[in-house]
N, C-alpha and C. Protein backbone atom coordinates (compact mmCIF):
# COMPACT_ATOMS: atom_id res chain seq x y z
N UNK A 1 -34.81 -70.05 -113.70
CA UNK A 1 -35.03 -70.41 -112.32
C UNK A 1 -35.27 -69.16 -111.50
N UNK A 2 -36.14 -69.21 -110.37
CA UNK A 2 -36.23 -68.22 -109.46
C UNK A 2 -35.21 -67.88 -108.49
N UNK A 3 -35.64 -66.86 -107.54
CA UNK A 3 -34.64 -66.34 -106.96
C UNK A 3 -34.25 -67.60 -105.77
N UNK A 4 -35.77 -68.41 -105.42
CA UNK A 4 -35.72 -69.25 -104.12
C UNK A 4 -34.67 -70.23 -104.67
N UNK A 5 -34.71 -70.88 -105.92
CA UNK A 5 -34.43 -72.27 -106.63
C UNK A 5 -32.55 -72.05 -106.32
N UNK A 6 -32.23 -71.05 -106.51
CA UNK A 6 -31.17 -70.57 -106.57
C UNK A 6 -30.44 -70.74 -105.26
N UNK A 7 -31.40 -70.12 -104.09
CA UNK A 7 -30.83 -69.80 -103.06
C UNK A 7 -31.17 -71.74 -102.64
N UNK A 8 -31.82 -72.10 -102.52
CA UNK A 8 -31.93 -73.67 -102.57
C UNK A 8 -30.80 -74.38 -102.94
N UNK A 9 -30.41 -74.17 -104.27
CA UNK A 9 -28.98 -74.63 -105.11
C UNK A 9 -27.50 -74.45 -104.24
N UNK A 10 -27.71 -73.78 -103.68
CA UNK A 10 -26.73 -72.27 -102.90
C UNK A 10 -26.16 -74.28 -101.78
N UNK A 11 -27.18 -74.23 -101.25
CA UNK A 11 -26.97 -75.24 -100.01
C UNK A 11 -26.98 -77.03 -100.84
N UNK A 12 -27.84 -77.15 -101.64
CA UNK A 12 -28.11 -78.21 -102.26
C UNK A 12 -26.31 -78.65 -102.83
N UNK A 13 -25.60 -77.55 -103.45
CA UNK A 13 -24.71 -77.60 -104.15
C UNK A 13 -23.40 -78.51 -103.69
N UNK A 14 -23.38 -78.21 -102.03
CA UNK A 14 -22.61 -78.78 -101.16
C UNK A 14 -22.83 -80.30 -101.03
N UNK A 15 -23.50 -81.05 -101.67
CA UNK A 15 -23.54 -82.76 -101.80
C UNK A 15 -22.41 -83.16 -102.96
N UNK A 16 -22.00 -81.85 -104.16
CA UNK A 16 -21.03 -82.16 -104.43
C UNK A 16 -19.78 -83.04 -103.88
N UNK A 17 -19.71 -82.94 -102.70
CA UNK A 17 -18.54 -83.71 -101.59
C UNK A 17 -18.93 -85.23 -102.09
N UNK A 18 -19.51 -85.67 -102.42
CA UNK A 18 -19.85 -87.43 -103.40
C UNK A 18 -18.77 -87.07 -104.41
N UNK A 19 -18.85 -86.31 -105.18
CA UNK A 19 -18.42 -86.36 -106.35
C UNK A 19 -16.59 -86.15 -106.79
N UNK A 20 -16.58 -84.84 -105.71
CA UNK A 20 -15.11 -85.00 -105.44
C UNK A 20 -14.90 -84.07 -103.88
N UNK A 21 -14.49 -85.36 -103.03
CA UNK A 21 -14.20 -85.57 -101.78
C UNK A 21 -13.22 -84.82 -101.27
N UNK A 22 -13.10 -84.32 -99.65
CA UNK A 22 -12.40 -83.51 -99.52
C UNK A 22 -13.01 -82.10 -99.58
N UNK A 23 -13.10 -81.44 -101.04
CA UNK A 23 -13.16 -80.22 -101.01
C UNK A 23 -14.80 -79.70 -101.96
N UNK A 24 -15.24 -80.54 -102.33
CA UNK A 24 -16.51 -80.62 -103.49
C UNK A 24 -17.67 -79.54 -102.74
N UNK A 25 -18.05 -79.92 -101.28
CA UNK A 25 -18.81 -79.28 -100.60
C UNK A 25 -18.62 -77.87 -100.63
N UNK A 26 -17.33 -77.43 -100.53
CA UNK A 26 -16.77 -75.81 -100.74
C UNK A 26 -17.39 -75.93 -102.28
N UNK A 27 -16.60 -76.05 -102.92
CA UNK A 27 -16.76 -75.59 -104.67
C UNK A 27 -18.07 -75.92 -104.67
N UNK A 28 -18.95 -76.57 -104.85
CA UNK A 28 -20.41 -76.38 -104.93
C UNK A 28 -21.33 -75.37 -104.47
N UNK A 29 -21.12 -75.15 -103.52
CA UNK A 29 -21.64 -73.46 -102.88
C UNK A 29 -20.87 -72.15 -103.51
N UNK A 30 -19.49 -71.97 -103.75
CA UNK A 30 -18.63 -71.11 -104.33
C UNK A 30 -19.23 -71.10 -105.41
N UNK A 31 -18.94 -72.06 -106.45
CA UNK A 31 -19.50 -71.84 -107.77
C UNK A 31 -20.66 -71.19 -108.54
N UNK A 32 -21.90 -71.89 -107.05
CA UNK A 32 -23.47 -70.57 -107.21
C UNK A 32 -23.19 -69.49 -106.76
N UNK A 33 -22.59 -69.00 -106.24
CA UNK A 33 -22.53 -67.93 -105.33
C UNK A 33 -21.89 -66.88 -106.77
N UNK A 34 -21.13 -67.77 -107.34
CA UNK A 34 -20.20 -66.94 -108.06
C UNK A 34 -21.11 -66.28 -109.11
N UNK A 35 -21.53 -67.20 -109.29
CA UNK A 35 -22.30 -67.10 -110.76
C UNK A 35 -23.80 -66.19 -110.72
N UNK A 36 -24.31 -66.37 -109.40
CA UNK A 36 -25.13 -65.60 -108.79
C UNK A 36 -25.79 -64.63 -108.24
N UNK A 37 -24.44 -64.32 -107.77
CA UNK A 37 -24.43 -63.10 -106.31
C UNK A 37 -24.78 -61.70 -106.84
N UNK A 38 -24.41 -61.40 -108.18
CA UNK A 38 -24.84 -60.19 -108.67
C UNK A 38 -26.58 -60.08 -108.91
N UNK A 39 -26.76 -61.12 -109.92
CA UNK A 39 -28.41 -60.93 -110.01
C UNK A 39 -29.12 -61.34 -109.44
N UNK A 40 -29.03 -61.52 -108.17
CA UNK A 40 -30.00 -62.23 -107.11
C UNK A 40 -29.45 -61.40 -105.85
N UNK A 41 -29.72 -60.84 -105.25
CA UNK A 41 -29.30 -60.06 -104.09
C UNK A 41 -29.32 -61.75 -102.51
N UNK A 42 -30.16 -62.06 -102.58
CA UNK A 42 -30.26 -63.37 -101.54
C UNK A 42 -29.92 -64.03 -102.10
N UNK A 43 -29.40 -64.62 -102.85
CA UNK A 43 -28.42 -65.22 -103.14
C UNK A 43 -27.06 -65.10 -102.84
N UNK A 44 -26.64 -63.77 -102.92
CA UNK A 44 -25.43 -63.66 -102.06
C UNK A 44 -25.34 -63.78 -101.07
N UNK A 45 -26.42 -63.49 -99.61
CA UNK A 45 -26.55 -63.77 -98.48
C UNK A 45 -26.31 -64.94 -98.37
N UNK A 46 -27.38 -65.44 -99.03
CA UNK A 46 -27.37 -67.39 -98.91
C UNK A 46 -26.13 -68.02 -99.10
N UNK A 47 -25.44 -67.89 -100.02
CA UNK A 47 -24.16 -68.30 -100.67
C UNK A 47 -23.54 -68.04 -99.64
N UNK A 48 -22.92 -66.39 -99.68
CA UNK A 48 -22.33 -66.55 -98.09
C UNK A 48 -22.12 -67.62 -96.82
N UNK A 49 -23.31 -67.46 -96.56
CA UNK A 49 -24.16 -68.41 -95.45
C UNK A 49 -23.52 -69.90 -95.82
N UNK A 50 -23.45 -70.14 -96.94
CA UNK A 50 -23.48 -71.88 -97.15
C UNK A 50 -21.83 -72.34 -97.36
N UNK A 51 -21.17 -70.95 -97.66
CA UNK A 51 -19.69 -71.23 -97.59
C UNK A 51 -18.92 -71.07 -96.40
N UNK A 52 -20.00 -70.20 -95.54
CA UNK A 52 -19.38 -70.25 -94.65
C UNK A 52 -19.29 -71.78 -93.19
N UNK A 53 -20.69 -72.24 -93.67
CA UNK A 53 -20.98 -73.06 -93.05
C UNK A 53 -20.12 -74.32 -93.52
N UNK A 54 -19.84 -74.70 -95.26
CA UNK A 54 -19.10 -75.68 -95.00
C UNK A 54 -17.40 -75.73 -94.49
N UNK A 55 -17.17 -74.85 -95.04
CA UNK A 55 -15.73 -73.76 -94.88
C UNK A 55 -15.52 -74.28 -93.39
N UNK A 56 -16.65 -73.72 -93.00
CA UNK A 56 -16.47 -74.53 -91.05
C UNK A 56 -16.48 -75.76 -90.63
N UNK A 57 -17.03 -76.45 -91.52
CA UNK A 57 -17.79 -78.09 -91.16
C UNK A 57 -16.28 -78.83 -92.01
N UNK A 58 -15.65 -78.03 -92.69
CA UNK A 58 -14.46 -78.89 -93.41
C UNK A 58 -13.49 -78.53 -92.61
N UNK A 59 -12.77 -77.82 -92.15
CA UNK A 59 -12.21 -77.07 -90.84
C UNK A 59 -12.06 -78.08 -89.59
N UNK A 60 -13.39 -78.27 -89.17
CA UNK A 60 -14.01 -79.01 -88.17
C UNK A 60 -13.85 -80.55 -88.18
N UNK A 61 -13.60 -81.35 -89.08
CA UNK A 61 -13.60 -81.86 -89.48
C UNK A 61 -12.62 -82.47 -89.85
């Protein structure tokens, strides 16, 4: 996969919350990020970006 598909995944990942509720939306973004962040430089940005956003939206919520 490319660098975009990845950073795509990054945000995509967060629908996890179907699967297991509550907290799925975090761990779905964490998990790419994790696995990611070294060989993809935007990918860590992105990841960042997408944990931080649900991190907030679960918070908020």
């Amino acid at each position: 996969m490319t660098e975009k598909n990845w950073m795509t995944l990054c945000h995509l990942s967060a629908l996890a919350m179907f699967i297991i509720p509550g907290i799925g939306n975090i761990i779905g973004p964490l998990v790419v990020w994790l696995l990611k962040k070294d060989e993809f430089p935007a990918v860590d940005t992105e990841g960042k970006e997408a944990l931080n956003f649900q991190i907030t939206v679960t918070i908020a919520l």
